[in-house]
C-alpha atoms as a PDB file:
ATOM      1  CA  UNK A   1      98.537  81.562 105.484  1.00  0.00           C
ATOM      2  CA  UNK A   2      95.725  83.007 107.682  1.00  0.00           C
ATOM      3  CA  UNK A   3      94.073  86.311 106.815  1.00  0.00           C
ATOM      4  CA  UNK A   4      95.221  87.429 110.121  1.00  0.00           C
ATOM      5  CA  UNK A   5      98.845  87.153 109.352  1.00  0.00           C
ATOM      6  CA  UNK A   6      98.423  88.405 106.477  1.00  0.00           C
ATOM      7  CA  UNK A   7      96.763  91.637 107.700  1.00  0.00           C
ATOM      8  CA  UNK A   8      99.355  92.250 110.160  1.00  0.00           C
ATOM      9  CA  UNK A   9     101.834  91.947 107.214  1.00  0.00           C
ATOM     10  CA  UNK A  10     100.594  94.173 105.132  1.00  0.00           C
ATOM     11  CA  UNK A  11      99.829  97.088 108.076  1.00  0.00           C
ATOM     12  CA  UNK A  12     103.956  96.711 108.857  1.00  0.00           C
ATOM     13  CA  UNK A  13     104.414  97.412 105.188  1.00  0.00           C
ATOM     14  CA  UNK A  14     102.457 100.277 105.208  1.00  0.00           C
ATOM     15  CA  UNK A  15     103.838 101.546 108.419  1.00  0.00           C
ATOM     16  CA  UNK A  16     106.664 101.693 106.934  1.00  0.00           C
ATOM     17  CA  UNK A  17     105.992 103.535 103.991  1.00  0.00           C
ATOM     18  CA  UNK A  18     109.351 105.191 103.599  1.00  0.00           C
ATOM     19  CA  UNK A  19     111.332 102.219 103.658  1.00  0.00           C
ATOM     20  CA  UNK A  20     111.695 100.038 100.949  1.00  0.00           C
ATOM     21  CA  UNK A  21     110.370  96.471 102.394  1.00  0.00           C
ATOM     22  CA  UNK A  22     108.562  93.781  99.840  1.00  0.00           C
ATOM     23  CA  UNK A  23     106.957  90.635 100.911  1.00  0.00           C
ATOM     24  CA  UNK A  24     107.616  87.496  98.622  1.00  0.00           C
ATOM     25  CA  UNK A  25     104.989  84.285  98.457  1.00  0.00           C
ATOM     26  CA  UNK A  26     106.573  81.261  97.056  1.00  0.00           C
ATOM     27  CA  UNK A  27     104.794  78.054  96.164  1.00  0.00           C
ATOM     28  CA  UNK A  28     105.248  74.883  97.292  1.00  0.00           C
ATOM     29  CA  UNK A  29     108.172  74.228  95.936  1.00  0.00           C
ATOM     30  CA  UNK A  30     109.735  77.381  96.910  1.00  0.00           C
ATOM     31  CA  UNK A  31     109.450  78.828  93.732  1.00  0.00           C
ATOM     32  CA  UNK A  32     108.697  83.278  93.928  1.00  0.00           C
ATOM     33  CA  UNK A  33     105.270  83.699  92.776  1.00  0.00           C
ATOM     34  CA  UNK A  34     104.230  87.515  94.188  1.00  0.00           C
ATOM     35  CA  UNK A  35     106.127  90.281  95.147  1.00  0.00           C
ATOM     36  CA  UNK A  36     103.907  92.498  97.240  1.00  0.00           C
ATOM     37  CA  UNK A  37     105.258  96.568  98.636  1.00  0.00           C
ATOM     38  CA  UNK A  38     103.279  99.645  99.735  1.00  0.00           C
ATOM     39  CA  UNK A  39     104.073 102.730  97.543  1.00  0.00           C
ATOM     40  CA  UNK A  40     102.176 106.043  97.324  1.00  0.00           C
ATOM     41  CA  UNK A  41      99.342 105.054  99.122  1.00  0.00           C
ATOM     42  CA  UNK A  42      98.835 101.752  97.426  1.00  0.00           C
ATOM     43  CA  UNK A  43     100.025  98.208  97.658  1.00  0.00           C
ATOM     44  CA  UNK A  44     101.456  96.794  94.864  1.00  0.00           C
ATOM     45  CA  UNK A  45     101.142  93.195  94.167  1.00  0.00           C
ATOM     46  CA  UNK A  46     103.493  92.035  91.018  1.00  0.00           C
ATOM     47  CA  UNK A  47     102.662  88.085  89.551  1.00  0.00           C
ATOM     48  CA  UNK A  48     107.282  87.211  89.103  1.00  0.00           C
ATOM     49  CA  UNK A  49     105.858  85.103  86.356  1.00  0.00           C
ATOM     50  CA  UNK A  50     104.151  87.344  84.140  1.00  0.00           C
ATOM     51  CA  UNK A  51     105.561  90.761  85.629  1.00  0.00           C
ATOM     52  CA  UNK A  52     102.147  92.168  85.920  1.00  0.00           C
ATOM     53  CA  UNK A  53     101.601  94.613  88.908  1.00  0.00           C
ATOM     54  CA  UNK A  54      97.851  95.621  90.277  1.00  0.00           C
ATOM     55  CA  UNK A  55      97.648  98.265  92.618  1.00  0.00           C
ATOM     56  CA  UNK A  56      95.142  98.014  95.589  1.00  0.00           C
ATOM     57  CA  UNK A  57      94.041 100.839  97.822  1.00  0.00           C
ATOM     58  CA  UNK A  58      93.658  98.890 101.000  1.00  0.00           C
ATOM     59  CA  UNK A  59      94.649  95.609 103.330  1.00  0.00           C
ATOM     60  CA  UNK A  60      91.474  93.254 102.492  1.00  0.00           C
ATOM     61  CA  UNK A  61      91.245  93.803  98.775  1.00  0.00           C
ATOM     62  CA  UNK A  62      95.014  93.009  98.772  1.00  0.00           C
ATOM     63  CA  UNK A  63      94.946  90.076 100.847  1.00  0.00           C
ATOM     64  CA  UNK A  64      91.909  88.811  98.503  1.00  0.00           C
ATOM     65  CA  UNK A  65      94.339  88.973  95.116  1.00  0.00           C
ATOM     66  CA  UNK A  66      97.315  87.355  97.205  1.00  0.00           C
ATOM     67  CA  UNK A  67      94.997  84.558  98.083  1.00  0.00           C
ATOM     68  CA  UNK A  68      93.505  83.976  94.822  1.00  0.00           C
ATOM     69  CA  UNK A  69      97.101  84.180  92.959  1.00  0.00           C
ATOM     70  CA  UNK A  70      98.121  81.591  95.950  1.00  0.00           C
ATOM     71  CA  UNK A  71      94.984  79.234  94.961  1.00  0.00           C
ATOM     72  CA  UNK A  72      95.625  79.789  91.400  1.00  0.00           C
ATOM     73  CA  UNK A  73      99.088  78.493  91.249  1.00  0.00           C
ATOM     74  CA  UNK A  74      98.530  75.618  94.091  1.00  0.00           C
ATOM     75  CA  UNK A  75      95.693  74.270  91.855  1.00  0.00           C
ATOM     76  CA  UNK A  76      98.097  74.070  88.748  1.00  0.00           C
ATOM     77  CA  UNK A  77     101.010  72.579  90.370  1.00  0.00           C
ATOM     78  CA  UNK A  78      98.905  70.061  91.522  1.00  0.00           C
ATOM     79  CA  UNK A  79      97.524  69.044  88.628  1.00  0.00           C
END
């Protein structure tokens, strides 16, 4: 996914603060990996696997953590 896309994701989601909308990145083989929504000023990116959620103040330090959770899984199911 570019960073571009993502970006224009992530600024819908917070446009739309008051609605309850949540982005979902699945691996390869379509498996849900993140769940990613904007709540009280911060998005909130939750790993499905390990239900851990990290909050991130703005659009480029979230898209950083989705891409490195994204690389991180890709490089185990290939292994």
């Amino acid at each position: 996914m570019s960073f571009d896309l993502a970006r224009i994701m992530l600024t819908t989601l917070k446009q739309y603060s008051n609605c309850e909308i949540s982005l979902t990145f699945n691996d390869n083989n379509q498996q849900p990996v993140l769940s990613v929504c904007y709540k009280e000023k911060f998005f909130e990116v939750t790993n499905i696997q390990t239900l851990v959620v990290d909050r991130y103040e703005n659009i480029e330090s979230t898209i950083v953590a989705i891409d490195n959770v994204i690389k991180d899984n890709f490089q185990k199911t290939s292994i």
